[in-house]
C-alpha atoms as a PDB file:
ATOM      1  CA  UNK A   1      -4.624  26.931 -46.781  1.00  0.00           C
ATOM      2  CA  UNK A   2      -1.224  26.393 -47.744  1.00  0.00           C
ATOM      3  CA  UNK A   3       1.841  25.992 -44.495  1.00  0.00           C
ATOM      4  CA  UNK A   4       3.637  29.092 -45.210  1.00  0.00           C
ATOM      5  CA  UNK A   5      -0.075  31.054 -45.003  1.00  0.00           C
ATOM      6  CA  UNK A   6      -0.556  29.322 -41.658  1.00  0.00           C
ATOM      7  CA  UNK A   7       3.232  29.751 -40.458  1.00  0.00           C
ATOM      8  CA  UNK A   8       2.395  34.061 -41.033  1.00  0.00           C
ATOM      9  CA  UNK A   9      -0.796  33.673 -39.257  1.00  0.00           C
ATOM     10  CA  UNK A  10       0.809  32.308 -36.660  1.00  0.00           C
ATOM     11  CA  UNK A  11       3.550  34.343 -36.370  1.00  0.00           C
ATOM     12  CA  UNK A  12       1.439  37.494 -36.776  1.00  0.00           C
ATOM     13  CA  UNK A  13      -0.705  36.288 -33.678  1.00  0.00           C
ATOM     14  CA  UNK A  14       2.551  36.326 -31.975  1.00  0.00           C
ATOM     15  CA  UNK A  15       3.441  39.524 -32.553  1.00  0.00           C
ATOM     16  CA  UNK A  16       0.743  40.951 -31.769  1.00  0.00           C
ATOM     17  CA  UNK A  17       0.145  38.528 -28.378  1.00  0.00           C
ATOM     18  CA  UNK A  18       3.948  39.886 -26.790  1.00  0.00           C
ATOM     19  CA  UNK A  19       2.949  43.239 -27.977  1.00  0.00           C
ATOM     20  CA  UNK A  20      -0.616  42.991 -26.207  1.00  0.00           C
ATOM     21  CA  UNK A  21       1.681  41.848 -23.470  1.00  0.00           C
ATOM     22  CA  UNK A  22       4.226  44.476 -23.227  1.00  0.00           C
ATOM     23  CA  UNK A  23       1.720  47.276 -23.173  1.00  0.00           C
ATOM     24  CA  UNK A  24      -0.344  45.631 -20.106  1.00  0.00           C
ATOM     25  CA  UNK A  25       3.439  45.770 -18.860  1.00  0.00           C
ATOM     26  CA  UNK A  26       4.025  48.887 -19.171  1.00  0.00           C
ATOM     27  CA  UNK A  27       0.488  50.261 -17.771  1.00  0.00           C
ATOM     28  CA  UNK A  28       1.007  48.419 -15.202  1.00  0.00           C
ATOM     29  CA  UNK A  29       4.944  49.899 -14.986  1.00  0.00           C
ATOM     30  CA  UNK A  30       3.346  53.178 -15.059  1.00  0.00           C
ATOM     31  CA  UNK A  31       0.072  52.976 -12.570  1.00  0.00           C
ATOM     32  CA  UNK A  32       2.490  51.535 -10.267  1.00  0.00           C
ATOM     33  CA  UNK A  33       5.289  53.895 -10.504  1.00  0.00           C
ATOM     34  CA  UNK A  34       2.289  57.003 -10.200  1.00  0.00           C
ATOM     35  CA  UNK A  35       0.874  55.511  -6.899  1.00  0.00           C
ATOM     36  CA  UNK A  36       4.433  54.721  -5.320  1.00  0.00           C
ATOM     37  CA  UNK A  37       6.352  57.615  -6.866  1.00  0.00           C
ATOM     38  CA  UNK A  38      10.086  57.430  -5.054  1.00  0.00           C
ATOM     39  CA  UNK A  39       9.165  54.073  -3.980  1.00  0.00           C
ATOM     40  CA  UNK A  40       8.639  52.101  -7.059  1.00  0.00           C
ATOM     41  CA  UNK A  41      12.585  52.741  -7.855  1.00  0.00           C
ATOM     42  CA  UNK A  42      13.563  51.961  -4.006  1.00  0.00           C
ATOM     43  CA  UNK A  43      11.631  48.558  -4.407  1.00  0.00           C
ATOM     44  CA  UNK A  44      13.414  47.713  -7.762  1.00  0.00           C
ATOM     45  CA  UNK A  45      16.729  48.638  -6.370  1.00  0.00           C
ATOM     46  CA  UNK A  46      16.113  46.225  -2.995  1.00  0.00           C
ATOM     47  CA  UNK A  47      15.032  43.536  -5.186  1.00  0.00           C
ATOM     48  CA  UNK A  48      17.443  43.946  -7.996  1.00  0.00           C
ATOM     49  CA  UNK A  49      14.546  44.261 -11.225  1.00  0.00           C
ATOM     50  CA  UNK A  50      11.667  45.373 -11.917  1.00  0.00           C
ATOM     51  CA  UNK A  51       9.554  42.056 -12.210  1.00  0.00           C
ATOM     52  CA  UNK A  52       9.990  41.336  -8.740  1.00  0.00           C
ATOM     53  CA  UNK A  53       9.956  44.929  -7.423  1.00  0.00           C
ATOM     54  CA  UNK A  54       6.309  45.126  -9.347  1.00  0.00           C
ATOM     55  CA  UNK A  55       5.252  41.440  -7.621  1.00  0.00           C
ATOM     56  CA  UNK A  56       6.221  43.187  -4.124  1.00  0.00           C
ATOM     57  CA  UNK A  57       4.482  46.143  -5.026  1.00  0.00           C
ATOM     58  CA  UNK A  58       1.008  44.142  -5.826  1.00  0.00           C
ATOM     59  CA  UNK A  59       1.500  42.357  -3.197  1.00  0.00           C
ATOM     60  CA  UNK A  60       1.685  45.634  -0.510  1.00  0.00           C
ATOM     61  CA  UNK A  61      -1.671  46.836  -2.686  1.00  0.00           C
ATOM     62  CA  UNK A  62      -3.362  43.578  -1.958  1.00  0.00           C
ATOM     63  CA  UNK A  63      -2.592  43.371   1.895  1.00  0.00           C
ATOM     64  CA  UNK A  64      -3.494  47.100   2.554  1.00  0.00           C
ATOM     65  CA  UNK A  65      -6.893  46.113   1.050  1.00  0.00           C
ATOM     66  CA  UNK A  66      -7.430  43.562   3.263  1.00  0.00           C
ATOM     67  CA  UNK A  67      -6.742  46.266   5.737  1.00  0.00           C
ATOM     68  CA  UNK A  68      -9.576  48.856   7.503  1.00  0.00           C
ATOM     69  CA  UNK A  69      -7.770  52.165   6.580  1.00  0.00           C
ATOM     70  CA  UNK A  70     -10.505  54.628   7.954  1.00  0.00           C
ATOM     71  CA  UNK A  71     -10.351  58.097   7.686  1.00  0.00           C
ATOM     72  CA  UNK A  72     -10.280  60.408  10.496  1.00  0.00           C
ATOM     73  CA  UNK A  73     -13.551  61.984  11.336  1.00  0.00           C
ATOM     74  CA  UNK A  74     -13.749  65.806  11.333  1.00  0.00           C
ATOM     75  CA  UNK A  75     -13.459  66.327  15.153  1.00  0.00           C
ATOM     76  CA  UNK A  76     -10.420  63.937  15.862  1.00  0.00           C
ATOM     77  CA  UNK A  77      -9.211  65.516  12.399  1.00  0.00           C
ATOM     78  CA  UNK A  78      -9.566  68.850  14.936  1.00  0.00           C
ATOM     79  CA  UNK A  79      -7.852  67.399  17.590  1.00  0.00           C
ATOM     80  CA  UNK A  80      -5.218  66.392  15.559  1.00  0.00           C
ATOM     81  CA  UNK A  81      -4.489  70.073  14.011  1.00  0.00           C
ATOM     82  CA  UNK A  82      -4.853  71.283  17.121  1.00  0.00           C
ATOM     83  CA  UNK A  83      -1.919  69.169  18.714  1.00  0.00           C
ATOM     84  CA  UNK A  84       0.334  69.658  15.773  1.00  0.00           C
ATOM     85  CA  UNK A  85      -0.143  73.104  16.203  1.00  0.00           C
ATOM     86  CA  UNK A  86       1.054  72.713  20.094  1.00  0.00           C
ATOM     87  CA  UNK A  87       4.111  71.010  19.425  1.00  0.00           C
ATOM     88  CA  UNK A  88       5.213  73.195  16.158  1.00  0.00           C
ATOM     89  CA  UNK A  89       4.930  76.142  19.031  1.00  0.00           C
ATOM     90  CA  UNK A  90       6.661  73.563  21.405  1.00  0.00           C
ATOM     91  CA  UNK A  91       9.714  73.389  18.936  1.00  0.00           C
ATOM     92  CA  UNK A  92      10.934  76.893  19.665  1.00  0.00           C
ATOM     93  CA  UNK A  93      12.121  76.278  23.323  1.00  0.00           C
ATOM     94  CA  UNK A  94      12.146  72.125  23.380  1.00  0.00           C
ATOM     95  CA  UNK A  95      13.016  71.157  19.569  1.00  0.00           C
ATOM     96  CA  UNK A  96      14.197  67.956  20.767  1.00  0.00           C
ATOM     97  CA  UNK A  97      10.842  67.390  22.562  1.00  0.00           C
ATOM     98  CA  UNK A  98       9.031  68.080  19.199  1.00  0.00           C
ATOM     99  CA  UNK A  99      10.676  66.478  17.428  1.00  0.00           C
ATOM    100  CA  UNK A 100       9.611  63.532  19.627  1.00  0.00           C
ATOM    101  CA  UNK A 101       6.193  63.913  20.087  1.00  0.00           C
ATOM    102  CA  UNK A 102       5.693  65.113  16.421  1.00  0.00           C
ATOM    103  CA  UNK A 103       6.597  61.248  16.056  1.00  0.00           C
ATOM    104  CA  UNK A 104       4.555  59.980  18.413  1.00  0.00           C
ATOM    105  CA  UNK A 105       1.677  62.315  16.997  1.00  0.00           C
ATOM    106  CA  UNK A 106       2.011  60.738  13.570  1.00  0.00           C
ATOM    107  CA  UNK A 107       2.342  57.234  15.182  1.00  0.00           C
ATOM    108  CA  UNK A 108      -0.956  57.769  17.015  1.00  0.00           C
ATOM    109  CA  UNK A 109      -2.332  58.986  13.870  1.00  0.00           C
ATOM    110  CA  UNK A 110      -1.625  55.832  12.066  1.00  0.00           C
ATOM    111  CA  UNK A 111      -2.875  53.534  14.759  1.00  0.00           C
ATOM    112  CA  UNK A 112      -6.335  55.538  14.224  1.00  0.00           C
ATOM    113  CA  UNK A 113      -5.923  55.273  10.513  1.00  0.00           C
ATOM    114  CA  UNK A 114      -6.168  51.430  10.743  1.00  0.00           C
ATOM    115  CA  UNK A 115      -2.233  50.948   9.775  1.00  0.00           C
ATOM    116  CA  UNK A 116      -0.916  48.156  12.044  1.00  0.00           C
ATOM    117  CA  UNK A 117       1.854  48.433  14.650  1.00  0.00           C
ATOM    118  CA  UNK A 118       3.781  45.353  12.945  1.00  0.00           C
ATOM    119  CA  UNK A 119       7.749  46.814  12.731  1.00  0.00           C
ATOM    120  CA  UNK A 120       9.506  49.379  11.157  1.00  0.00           C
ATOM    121  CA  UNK A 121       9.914  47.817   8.061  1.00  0.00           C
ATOM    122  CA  UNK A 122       6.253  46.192   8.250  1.00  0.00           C
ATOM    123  CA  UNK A 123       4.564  49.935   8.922  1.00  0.00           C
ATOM    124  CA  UNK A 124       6.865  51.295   5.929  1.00  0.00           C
ATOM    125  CA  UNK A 125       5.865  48.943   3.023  1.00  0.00           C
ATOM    126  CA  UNK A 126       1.813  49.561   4.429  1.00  0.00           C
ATOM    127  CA  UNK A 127       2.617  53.360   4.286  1.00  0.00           C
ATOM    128  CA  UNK A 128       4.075  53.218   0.713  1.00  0.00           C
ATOM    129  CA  UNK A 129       0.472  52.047  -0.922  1.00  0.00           C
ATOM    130  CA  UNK A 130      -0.968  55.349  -0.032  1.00  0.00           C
ATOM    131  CA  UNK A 131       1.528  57.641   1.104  1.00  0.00           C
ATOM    132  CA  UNK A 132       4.647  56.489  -1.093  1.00  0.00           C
ATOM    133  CA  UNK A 133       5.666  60.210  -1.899  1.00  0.00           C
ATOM    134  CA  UNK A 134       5.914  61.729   1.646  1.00  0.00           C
ATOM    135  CA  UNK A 135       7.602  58.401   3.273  1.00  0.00           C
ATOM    136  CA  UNK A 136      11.107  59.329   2.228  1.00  0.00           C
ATOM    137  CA  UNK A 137      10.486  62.464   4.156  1.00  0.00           C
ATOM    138  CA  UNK A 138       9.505  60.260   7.215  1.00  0.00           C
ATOM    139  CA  UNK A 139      12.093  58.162   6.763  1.00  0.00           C
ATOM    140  CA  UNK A 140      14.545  61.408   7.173  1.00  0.00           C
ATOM    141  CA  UNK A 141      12.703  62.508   9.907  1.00  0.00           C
ATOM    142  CA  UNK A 142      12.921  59.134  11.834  1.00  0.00           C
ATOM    143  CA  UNK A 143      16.790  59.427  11.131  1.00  0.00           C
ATOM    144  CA  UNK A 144      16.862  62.704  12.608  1.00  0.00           C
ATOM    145  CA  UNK A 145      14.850  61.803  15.400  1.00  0.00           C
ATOM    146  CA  UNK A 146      17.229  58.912  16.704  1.00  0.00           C
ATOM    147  CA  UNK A 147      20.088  61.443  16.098  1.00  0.00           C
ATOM    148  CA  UNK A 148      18.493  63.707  18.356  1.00  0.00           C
ATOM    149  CA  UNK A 149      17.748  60.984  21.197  1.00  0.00           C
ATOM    150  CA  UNK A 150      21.558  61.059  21.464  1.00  0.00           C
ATOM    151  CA  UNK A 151      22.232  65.232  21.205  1.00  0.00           C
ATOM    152  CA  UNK A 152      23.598  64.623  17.769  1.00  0.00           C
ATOM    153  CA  UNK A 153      21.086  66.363  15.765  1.00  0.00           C
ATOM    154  CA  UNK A 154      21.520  69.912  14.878  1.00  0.00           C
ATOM    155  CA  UNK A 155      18.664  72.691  15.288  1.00  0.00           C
ATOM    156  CA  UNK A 156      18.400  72.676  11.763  1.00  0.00           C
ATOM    157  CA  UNK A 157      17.972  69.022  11.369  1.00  0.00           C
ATOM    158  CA  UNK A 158      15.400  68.749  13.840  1.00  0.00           C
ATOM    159  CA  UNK A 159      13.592  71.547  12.026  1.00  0.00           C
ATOM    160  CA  UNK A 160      13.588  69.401   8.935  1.00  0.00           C
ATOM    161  CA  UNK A 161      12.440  66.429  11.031  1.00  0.00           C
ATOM    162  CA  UNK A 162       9.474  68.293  12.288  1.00  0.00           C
ATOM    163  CA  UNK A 163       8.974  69.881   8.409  1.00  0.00           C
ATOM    164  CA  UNK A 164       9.166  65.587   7.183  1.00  0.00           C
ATOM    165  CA  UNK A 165       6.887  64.722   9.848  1.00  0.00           C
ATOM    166  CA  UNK A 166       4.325  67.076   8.619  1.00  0.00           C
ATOM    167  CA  UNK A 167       4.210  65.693   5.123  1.00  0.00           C
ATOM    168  CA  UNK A 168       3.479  62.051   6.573  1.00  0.00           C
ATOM    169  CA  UNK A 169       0.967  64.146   9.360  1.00  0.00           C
ATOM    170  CA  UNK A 170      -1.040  65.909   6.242  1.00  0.00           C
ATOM    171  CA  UNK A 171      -0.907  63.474   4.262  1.00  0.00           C
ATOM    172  CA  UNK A 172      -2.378  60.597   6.854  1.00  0.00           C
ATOM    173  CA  UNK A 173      -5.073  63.516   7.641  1.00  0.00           C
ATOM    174  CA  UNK A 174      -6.173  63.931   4.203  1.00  0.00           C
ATOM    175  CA  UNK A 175      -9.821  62.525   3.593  1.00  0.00           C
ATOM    176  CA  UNK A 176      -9.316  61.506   0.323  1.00  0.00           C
ATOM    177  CA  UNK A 177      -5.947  61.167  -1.888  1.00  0.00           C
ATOM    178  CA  UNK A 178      -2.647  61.498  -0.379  1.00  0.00           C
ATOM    179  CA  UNK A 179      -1.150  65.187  -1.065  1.00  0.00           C
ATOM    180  CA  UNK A 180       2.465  64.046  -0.737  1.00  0.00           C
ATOM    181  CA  UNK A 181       3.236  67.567  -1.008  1.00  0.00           C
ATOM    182  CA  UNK A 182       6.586  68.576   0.835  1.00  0.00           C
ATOM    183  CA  UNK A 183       5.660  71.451   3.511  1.00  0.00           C
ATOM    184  CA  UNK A 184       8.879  73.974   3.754  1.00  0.00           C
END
């Protein structure tokens, strides 16, 4: 074989080795940016590209698996229902008070998920794996909720707390796939 048959060999292989490459990039662009939704572009904005927003990404998939995420059996899936449904009724006269114990309902409800107590920041990156399109919602509601703490938060706000909660509640209920549906 003569060089210049070797040299387009070569190059061809290439070619076709960054091209192999770029599509395993972008299925894995796209797998991630379907199971994180909203947070897939928060990552790449806190990290500042892509390449390391996708290495913090795998690495949040890796530690939840070495997690014991449990569902929640049909009667404590009861009990749960049942309590939301007290403190939605709660909201009318005490919103404030909802509004507080909706949080503490979806805090308990992680705890018997399996989801670690470990920090905000800690319980938000865990969340994102599985519920990365309702956690903007709880991150509104949590801002709501510490408005309210100080009598800053408006009825309306705390009804779109409570509304944010339940999108993080439903979805943390779920059996299988997250819903990540937004309840209005």
């Amino acid at each position: 074989m003569s060089i210049g048959i070797v040299l387009v060999v070569v190059a061809a292989v290439v070619v076709v080795g960054f091209a192999a490459g770029a599509a395993v990039d972008r299925r894995r662009r796209s797998r991630l940016r379907d199971r994180f939704g909203p947070e897939y572009e928060r990552a790449v904005e806190a990290t500042g590209s892509r390449r390391a927003a996708e290495q913090e990404l795998d690495a949040r998939e890796r530690r939840l698996a070495d997690l014991e995420i449990k569902p929640v059996p049909g009667e404590a899936r009861e009990q749960y229902a049942r309590r939301w449904m007290r403190i939605q009724e709660e909201f009318v006269d005490r919103p404030e008070a909802a509004v507080q114990e909706a949080g503490e309902l979806v805090a308990a409800l992680m705890r018997d998920r399996g989801y670690p107590d470990e920090g905000y920041e800690q319980r938000l990156r865990d969340l994102s794996v599985r519920h990365g399109r309702a956690l903007e919602y709880y991150r509104e509601a949590l801002e709501v909720h510490a408005m309210s703490t100080h009598n800053a938060a408006t009825t309306e706000q705390l009804r779109g707390a409570m509304m944010h909660y339940r999108t993080l509640f439903d979805d943390l209920l779920a059996d299988g796939e997250p819903t990540g549906t937004r309840r209005s």
